[in-house]
N, C-alpha and C. Protein backbone atom coordinates (compact mmCIF):
# COMPACT_ATOMS: atom_id res chain seq x y z
N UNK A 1 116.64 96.48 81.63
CA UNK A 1 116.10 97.38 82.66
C UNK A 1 114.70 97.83 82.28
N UNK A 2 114.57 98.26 80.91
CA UNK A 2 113.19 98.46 80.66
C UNK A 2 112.18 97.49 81.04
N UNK A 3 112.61 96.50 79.96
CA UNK A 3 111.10 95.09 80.42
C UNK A 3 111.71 95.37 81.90
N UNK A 4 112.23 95.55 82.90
CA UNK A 4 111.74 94.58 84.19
C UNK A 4 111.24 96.02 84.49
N UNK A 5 111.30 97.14 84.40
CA UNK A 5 110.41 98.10 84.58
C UNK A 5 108.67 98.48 84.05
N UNK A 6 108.81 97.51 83.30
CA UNK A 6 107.52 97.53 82.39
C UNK A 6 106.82 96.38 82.77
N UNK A 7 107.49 95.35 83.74
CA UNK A 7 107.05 94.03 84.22
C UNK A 7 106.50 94.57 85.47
N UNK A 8 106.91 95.42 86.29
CA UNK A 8 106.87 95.65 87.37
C UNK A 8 105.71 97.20 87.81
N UNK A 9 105.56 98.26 86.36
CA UNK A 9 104.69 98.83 85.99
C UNK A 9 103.23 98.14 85.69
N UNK A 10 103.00 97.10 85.03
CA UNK A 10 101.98 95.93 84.50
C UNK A 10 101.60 95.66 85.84
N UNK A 11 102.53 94.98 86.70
CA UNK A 11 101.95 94.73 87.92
C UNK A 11 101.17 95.48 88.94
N UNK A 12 101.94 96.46 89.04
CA UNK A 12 100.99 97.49 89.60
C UNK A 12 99.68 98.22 88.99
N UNK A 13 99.69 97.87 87.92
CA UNK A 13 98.50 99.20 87.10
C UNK A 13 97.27 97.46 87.24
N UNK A 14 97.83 96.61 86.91
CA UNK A 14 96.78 95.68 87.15
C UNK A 14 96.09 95.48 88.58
N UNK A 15 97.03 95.01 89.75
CA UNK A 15 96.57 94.95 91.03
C UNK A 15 95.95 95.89 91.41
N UNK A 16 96.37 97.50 90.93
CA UNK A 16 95.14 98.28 91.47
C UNK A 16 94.36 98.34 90.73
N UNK A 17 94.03 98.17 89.71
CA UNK A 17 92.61 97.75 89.16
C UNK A 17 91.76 96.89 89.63
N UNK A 18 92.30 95.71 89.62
CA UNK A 18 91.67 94.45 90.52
C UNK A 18 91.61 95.02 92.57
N UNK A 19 92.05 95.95 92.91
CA UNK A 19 91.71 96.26 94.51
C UNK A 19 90.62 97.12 94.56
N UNK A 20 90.89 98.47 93.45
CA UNK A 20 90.11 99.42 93.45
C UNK A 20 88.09 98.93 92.87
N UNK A 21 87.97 99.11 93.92
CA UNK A 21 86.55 98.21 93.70
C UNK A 21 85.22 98.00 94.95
N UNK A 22 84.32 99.04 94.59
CA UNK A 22 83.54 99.06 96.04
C UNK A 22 83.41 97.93 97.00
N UNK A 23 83.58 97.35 97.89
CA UNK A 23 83.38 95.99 98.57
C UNK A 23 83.64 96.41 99.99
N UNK A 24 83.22 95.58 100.74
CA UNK A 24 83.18 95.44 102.41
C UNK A 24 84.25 95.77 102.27
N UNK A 25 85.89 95.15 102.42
CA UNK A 25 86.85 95.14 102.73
C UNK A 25 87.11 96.96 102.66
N UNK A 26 86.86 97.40 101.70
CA UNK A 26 87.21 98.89 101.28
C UNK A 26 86.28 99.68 101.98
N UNK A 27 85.33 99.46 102.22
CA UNK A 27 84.67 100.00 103.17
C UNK A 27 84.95 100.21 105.03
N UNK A 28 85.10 98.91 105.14
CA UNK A 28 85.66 98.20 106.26
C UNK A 28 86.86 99.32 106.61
N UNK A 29 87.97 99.47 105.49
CA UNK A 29 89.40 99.98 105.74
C UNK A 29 88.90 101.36 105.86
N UNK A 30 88.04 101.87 105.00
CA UNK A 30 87.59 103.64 105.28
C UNK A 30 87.03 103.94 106.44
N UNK A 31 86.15 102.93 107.17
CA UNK A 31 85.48 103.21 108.28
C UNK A 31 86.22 103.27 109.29
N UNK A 32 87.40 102.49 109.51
CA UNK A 32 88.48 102.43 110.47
C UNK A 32 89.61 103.58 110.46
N UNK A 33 89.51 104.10 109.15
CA UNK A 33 90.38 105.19 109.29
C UNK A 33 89.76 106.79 109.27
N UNK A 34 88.41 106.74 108.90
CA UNK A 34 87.98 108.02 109.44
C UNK A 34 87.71 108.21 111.15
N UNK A 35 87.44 106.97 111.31
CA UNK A 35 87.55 106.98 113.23
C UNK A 35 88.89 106.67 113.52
N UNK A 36 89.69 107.18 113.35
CA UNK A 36 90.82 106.55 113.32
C UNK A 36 91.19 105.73 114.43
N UNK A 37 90.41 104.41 114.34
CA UNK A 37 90.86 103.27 115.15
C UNK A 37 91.64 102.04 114.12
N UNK A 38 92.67 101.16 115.22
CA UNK A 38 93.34 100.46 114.48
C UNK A 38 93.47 100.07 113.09
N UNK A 39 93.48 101.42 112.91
CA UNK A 39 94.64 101.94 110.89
C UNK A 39 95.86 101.01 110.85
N UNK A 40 96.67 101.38 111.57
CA UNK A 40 97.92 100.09 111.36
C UNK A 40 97.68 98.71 110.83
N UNK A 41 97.21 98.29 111.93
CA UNK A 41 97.06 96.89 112.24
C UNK A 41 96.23 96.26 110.85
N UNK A 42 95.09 97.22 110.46
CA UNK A 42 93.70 96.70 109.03
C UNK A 42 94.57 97.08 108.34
N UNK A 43 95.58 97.66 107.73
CA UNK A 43 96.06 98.67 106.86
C UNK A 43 97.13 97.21 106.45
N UNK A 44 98.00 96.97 107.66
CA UNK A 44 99.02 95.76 107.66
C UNK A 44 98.28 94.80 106.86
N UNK A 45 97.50 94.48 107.51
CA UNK A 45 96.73 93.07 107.74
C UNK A 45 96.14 92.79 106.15
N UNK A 46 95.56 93.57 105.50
CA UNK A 46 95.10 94.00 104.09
C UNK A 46 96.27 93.97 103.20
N UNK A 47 97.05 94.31 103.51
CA UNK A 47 98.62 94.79 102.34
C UNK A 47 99.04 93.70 102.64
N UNK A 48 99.48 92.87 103.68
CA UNK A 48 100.31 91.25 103.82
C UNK A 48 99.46 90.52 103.45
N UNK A 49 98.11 90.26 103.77
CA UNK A 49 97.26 88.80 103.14
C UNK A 49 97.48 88.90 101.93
N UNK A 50 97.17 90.24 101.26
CA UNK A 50 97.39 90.48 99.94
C UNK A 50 98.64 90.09 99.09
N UNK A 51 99.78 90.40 99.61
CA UNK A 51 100.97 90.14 99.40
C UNK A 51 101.39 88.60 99.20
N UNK A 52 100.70 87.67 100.66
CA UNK A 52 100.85 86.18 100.32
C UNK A 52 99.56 85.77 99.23
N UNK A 53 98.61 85.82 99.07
CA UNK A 53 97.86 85.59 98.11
C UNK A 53 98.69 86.16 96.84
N UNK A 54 99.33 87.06 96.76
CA UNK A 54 99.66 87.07 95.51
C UNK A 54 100.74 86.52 95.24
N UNK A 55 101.76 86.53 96.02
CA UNK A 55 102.88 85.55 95.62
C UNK A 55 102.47 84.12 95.40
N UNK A 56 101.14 83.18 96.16
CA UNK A 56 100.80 82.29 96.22
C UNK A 56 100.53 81.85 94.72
N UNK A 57 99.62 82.70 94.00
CA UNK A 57 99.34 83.15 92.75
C UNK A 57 100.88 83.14 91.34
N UNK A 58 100.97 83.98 92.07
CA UNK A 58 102.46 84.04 91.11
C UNK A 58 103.37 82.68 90.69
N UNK A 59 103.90 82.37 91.84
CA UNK A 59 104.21 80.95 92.70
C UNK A 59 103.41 79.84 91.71
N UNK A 60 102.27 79.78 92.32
CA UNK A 60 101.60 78.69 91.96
C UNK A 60 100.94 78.29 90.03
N UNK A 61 100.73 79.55 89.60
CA UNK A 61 100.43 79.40 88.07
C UNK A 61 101.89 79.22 87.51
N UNK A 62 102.48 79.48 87.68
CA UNK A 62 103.99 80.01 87.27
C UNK A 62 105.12 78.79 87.02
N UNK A 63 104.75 77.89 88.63
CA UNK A 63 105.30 76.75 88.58
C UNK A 63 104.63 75.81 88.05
N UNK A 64 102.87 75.86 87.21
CA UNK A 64 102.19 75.26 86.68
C UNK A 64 102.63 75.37 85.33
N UNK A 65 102.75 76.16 85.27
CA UNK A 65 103.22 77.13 83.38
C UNK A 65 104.90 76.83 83.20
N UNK A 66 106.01 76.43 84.08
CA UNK A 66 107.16 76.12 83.83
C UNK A 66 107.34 74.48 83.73
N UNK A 67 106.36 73.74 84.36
CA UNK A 67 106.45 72.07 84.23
C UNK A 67 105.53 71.90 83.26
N UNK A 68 104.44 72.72 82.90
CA UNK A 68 104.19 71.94 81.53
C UNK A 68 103.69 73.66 80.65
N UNK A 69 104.65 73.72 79.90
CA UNK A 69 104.26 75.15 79.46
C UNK A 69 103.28 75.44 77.91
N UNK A 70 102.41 74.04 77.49
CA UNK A 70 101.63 74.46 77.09
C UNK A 70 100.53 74.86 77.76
N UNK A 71 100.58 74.96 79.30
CA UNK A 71 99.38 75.23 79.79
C UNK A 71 99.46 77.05 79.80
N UNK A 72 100.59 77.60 79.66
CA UNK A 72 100.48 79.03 79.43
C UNK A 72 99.27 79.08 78.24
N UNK A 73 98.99 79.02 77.65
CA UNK A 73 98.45 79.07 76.75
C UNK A 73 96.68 79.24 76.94
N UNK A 74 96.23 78.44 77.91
CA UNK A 74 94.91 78.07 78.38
C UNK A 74 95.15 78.80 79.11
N UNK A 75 96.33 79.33 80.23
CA UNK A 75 96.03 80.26 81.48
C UNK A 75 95.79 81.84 80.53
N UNK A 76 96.49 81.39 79.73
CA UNK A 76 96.06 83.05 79.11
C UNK A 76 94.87 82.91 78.44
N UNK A 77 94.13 82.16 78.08
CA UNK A 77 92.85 82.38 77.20
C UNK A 77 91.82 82.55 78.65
N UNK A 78 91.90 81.84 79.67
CA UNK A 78 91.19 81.76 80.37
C UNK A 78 91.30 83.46 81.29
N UNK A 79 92.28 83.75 81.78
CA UNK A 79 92.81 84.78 82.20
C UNK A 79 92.05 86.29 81.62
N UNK A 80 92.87 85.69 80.37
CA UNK A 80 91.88 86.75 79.51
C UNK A 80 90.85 87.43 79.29
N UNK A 81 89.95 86.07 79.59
CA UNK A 81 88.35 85.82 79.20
C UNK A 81 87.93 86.69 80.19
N UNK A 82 88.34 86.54 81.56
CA UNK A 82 88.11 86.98 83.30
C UNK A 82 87.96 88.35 82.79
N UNK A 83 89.26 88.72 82.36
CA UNK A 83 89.92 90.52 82.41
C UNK A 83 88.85 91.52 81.49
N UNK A 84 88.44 89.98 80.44
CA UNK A 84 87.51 90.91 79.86
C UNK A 84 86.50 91.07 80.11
N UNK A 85 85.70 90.23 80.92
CA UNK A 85 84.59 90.07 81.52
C UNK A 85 84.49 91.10 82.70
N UNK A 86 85.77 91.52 83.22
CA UNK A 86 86.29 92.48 84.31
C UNK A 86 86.09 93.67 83.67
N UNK A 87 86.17 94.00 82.87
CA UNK A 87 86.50 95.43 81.78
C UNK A 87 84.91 95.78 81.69
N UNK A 88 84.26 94.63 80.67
CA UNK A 88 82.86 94.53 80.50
C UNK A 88 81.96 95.28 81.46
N UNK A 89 82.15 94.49 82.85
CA UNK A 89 81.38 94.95 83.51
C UNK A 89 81.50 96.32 84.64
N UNK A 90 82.90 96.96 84.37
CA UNK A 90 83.16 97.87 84.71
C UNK A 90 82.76 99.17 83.93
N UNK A 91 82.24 98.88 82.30
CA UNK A 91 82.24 99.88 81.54
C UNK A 91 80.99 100.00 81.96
N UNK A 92 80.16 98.38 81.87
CA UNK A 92 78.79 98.88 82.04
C UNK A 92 78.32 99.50 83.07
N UNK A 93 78.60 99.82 83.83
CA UNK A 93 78.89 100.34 85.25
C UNK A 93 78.74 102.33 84.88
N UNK A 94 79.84 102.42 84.26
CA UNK A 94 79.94 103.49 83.83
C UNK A 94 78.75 104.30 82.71
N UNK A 95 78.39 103.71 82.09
CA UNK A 95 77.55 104.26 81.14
C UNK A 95 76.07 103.56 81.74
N UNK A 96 75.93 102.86 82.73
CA UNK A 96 74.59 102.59 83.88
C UNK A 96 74.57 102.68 85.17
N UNK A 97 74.87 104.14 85.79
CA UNK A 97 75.43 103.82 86.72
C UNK A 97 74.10 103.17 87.74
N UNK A 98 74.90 102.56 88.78
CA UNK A 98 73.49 102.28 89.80
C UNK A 98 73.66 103.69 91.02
N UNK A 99 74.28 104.34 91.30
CA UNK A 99 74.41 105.30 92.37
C UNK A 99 75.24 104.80 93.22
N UNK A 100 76.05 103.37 93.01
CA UNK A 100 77.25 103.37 94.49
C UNK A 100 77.91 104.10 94.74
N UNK A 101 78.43 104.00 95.88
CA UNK A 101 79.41 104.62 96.20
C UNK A 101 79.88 103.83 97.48
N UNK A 102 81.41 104.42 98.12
CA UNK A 102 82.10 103.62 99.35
C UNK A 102 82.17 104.55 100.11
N UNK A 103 80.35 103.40 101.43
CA UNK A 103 80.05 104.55 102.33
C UNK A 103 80.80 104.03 103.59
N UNK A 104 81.48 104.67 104.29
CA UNK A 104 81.51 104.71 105.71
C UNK A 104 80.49 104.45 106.97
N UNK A 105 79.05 104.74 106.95
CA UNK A 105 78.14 104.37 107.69
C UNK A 105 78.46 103.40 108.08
N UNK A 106 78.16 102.97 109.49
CA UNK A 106 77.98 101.67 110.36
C UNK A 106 79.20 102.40 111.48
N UNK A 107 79.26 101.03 112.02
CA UNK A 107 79.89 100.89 113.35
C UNK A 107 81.50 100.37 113.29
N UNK A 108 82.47 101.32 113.66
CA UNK A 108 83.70 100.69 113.53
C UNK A 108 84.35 99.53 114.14
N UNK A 109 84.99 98.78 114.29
CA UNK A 109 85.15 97.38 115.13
C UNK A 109 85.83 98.51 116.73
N UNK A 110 85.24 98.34 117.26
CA UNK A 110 85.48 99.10 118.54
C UNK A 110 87.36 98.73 119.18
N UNK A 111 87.16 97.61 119.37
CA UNK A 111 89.07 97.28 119.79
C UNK A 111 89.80 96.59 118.81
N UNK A 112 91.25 96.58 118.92
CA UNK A 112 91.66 96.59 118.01
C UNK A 112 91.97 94.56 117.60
N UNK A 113 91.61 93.84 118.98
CA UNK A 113 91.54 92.59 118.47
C UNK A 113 89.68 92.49 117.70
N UNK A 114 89.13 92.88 118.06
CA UNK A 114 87.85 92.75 117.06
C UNK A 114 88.19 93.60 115.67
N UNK A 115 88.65 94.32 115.28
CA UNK A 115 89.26 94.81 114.37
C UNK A 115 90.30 93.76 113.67
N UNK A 116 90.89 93.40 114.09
CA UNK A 116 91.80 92.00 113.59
C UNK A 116 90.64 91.21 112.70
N UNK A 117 90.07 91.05 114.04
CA UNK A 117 89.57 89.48 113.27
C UNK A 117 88.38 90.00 112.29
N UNK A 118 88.01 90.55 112.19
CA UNK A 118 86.74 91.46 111.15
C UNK A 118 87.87 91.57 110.13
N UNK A 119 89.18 92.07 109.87
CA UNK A 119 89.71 92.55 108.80
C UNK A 119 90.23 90.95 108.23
N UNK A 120 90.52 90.04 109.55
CA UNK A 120 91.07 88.41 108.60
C UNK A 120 89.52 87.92 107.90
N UNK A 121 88.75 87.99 108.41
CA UNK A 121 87.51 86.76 107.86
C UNK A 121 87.34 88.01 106.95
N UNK A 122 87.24 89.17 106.44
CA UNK A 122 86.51 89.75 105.29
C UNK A 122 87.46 89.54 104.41
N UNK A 123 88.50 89.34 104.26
CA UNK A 123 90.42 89.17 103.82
C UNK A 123 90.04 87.73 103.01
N UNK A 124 90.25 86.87 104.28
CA UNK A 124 90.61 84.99 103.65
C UNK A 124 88.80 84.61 103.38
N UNK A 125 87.91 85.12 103.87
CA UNK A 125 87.03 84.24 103.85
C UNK A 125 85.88 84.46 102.55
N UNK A 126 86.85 85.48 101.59
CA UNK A 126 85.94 85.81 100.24
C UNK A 126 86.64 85.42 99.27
N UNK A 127 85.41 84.30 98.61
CA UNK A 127 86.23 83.44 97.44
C UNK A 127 86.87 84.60 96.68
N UNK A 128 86.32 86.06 96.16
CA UNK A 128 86.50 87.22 95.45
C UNK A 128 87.90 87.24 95.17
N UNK A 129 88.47 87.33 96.39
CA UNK A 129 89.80 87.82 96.66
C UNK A 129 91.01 87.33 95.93
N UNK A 130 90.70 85.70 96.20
CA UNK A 130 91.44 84.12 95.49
C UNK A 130 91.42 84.35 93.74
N UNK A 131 90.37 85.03 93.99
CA UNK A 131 89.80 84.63 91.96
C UNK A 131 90.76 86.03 91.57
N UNK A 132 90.98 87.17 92.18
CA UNK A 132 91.81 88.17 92.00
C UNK A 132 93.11 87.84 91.83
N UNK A 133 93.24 87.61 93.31
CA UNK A 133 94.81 87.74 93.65
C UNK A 133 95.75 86.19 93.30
N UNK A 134 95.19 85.08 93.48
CA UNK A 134 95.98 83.74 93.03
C UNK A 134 95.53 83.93 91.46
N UNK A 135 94.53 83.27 91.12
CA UNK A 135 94.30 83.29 89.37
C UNK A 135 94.51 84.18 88.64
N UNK A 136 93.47 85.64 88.77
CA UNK A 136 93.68 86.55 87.68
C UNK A 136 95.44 87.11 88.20
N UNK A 137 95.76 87.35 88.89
CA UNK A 137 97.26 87.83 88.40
C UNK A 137 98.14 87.05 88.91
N UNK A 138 97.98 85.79 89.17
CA UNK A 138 98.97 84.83 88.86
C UNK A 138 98.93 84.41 87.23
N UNK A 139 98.03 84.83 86.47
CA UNK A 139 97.82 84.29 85.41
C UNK A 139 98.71 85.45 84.38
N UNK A 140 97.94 86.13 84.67
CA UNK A 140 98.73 87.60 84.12
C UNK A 140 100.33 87.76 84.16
N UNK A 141 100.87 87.27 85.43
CA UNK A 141 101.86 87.08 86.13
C UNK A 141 103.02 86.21 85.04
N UNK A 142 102.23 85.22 84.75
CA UNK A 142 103.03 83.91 84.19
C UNK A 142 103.79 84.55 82.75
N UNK A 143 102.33 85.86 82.41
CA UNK A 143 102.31 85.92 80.64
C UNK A 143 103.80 86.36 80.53
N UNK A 144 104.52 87.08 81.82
CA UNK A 144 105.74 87.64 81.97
C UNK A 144 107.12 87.02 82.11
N UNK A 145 106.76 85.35 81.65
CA UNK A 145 107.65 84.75 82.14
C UNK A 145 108.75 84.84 83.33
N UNK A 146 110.25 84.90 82.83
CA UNK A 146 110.94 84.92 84.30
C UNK A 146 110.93 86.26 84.60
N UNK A 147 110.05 87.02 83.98
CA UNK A 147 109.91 88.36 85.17
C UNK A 147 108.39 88.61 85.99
N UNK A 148 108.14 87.20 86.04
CA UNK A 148 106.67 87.28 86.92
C UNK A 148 106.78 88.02 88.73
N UNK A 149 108.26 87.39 89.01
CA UNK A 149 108.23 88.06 90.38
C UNK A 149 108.06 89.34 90.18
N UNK A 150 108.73 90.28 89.19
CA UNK A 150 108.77 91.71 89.29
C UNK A 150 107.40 91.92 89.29
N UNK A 151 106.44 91.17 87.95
CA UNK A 151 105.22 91.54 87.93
C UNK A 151 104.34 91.44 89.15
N UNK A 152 104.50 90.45 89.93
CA UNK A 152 103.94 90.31 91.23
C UNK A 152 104.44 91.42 92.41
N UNK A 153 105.95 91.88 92.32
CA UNK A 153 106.24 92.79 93.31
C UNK A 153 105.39 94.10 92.85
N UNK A 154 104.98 94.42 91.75
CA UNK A 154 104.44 95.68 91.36
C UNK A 154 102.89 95.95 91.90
N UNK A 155 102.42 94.10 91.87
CA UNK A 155 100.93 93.76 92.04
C UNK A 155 100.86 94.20 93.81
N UNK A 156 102.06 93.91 94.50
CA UNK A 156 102.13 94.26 96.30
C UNK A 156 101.97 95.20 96.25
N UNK A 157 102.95 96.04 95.49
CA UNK A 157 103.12 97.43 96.01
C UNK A 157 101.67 98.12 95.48
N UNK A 158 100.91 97.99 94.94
CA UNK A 158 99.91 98.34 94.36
C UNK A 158 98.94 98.75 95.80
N UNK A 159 99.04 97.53 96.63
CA UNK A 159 97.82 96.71 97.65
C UNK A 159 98.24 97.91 98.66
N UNK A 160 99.90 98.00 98.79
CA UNK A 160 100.05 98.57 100.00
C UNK A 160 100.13 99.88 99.39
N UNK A 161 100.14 100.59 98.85
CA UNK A 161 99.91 102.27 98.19
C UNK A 161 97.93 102.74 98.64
N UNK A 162 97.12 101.32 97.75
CA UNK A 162 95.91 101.34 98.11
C UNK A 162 95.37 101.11 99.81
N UNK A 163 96.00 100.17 100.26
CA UNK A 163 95.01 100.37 101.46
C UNK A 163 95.76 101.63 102.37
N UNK A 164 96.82 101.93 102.25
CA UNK A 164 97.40 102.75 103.22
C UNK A 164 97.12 104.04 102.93
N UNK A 165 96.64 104.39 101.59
CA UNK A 165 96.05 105.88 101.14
C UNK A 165 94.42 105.83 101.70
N UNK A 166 94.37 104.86 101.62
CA UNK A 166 92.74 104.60 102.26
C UNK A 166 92.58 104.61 103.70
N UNK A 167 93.56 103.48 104.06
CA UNK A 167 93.51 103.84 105.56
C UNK A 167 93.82 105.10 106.81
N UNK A 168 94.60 105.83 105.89
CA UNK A 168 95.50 107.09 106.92
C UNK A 168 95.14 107.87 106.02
N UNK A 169 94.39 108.18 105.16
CA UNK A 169 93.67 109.16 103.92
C UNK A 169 92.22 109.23 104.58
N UNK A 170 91.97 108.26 104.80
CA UNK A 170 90.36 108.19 104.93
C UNK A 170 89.31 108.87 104.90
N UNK A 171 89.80 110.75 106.06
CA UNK A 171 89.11 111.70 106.07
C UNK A 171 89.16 112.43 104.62
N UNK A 172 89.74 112.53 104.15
CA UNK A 172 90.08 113.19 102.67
C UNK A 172 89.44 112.16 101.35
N UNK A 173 89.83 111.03 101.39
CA UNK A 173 89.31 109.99 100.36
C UNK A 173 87.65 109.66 100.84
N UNK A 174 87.30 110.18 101.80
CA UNK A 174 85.65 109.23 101.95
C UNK A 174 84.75 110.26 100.81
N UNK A 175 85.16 111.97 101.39
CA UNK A 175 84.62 112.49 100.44
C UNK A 175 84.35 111.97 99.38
N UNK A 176 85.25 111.99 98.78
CA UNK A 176 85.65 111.84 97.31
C UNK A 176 84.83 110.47 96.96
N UNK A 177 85.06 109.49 97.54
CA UNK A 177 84.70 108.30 97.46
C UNK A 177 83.62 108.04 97.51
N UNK A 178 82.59 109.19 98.20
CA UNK A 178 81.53 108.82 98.30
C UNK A 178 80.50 109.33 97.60
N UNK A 179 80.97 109.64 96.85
CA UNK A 179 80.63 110.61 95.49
C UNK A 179 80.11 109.15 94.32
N UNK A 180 79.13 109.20 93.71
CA UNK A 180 78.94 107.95 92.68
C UNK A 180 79.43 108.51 91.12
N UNK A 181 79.83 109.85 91.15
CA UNK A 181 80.49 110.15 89.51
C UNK A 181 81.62 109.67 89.85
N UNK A 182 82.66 109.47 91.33
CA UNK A 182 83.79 109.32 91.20
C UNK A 182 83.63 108.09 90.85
N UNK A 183 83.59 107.34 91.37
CA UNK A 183 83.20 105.58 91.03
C UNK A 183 82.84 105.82 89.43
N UNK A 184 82.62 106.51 88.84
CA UNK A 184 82.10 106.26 87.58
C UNK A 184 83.68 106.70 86.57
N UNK A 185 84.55 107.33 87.04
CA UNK A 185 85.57 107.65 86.57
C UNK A 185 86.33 106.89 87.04
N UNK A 186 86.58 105.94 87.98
CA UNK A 186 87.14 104.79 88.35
C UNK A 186 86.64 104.11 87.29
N UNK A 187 85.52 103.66 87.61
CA UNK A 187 85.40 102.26 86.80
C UNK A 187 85.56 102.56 84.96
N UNK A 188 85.64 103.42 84.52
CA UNK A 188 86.30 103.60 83.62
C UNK A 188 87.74 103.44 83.02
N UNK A 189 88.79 103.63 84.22
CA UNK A 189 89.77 103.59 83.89
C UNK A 189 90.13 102.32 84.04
N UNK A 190 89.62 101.93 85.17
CA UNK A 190 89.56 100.21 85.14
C UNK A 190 88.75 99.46 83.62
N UNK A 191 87.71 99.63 83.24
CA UNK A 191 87.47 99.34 82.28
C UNK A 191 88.63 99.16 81.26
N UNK A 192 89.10 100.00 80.63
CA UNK A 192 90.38 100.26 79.87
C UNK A 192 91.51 99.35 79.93
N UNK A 193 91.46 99.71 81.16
CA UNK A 193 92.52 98.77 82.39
C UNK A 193 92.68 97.32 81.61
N UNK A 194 91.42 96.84 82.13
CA UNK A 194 91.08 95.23 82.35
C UNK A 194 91.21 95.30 80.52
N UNK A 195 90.16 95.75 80.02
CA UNK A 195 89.97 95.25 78.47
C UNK A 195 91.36 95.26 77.09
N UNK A 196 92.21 96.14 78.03
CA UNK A 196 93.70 96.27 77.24
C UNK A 196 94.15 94.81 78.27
N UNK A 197 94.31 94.62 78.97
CA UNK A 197 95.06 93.95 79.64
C UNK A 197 94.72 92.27 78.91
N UNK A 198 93.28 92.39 79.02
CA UNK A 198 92.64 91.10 78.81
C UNK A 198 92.63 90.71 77.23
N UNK A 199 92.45 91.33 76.35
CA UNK A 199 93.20 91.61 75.52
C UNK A 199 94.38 91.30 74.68
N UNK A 200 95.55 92.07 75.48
CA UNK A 200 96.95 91.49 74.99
C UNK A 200 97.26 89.72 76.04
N UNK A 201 96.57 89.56 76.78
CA UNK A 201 96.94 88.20 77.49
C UNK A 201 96.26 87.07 76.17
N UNK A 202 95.30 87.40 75.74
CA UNK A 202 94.77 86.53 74.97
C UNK A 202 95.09 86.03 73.55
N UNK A 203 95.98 87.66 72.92
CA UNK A 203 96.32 87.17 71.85
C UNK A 203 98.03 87.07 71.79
N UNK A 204 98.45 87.26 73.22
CA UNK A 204 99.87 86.80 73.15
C UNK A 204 99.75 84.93 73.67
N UNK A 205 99.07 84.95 73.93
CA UNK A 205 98.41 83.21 74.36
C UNK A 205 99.19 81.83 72.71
């Protein structure tokens, strides 16, 4: 009960590390929910792509790493390398900041089928997302052997906690969000995050 609680903890503390991260998409989801136009639908649409990309991930390294399982080995050095490179540049972030922050400005997708399709092409059509959600925690995923599903169910629930606090939060989180010390206490914990994570993947490899 523990490991699959600790499989399924891993998953989540990773996926929101890897979501939590200034970008269109997060922007996109705040702007729609401080106007509060089609929240559901971006909110859905964000938490399920997410969900099949990550099972895809899970799935796909997993059944790579069970037919020939010295390749665990390279998925974790490589994996690794990412998380730390993820950590890296999150610290530097922190101790340089540039002043970001996740602004709301612009124009919300006015109906809710232009809202659709703005939330699929910013979703499928960023390599970003793939290198997240299939590799880095399908990779991560694998290190868990046969408890990768748990690790992957933890990595969903992560997506849908994040966009849905974002999306139906929005008026309350933009504040906050749009603040560049907060981002600087984010990317810190992410720092940590990634560089423990990246870390133990490499020397359990």
């Amino acid at each position: 009960m523990t490991s699959t609680f600790t499989a399924g903890a891993a998953g989540f503390g990773t996926g929101l590390s890897l979501i939590v991260a200034i970008g269109a998409q997060n922007a996109f989801v705040l702007r729609q929910g401080i106007r509060r136009q089609a929240v559901l639908p971006v909110v859905a649409i964000c938490a399920l792509s997410d969900a099949a990309l990550i099972a895809l991930g899970v799935g796909g390294v997993g059944a790579v790493v069970a037919r020939w399982p010295g390749a665990l080995t390279a998925v974790g050095w490589i994996g690794g390398a990412f998380l730390l490179v993820y950590g890296a540049l999150a610290a530097r972030r922190v101790f340089r900041p540039g002043g970001d922050a996740l602004r709301a400005e612009g124009e919300a997708a006015g109906s809710v089928r232009r809202a659709v399709l703005t939330c699929l092409a910013m979703t499928w059509l960023n390599p970003h997302v793939y290198l997240d959600t299939v590799f880095l925690l399908g990779s991560v995923a694998a290190d868990h052997g046969s408890l990768r599903w748990t690790f992957g169910l933890g990595a969903v629930l992560a997506s849908l906690c994040w966009f849905t606090a974002l999306g139906f939060g929005a008026r309350m989180l933009g504040r906050f969000l749009a603040r560049p010390a907060a981002w600087r206490v984010l990317d810190g914990l992410v720092a940590a995050a990634m560089i423990v994570l990246g870390a133990v993947l490499i020397t359990g490899s």
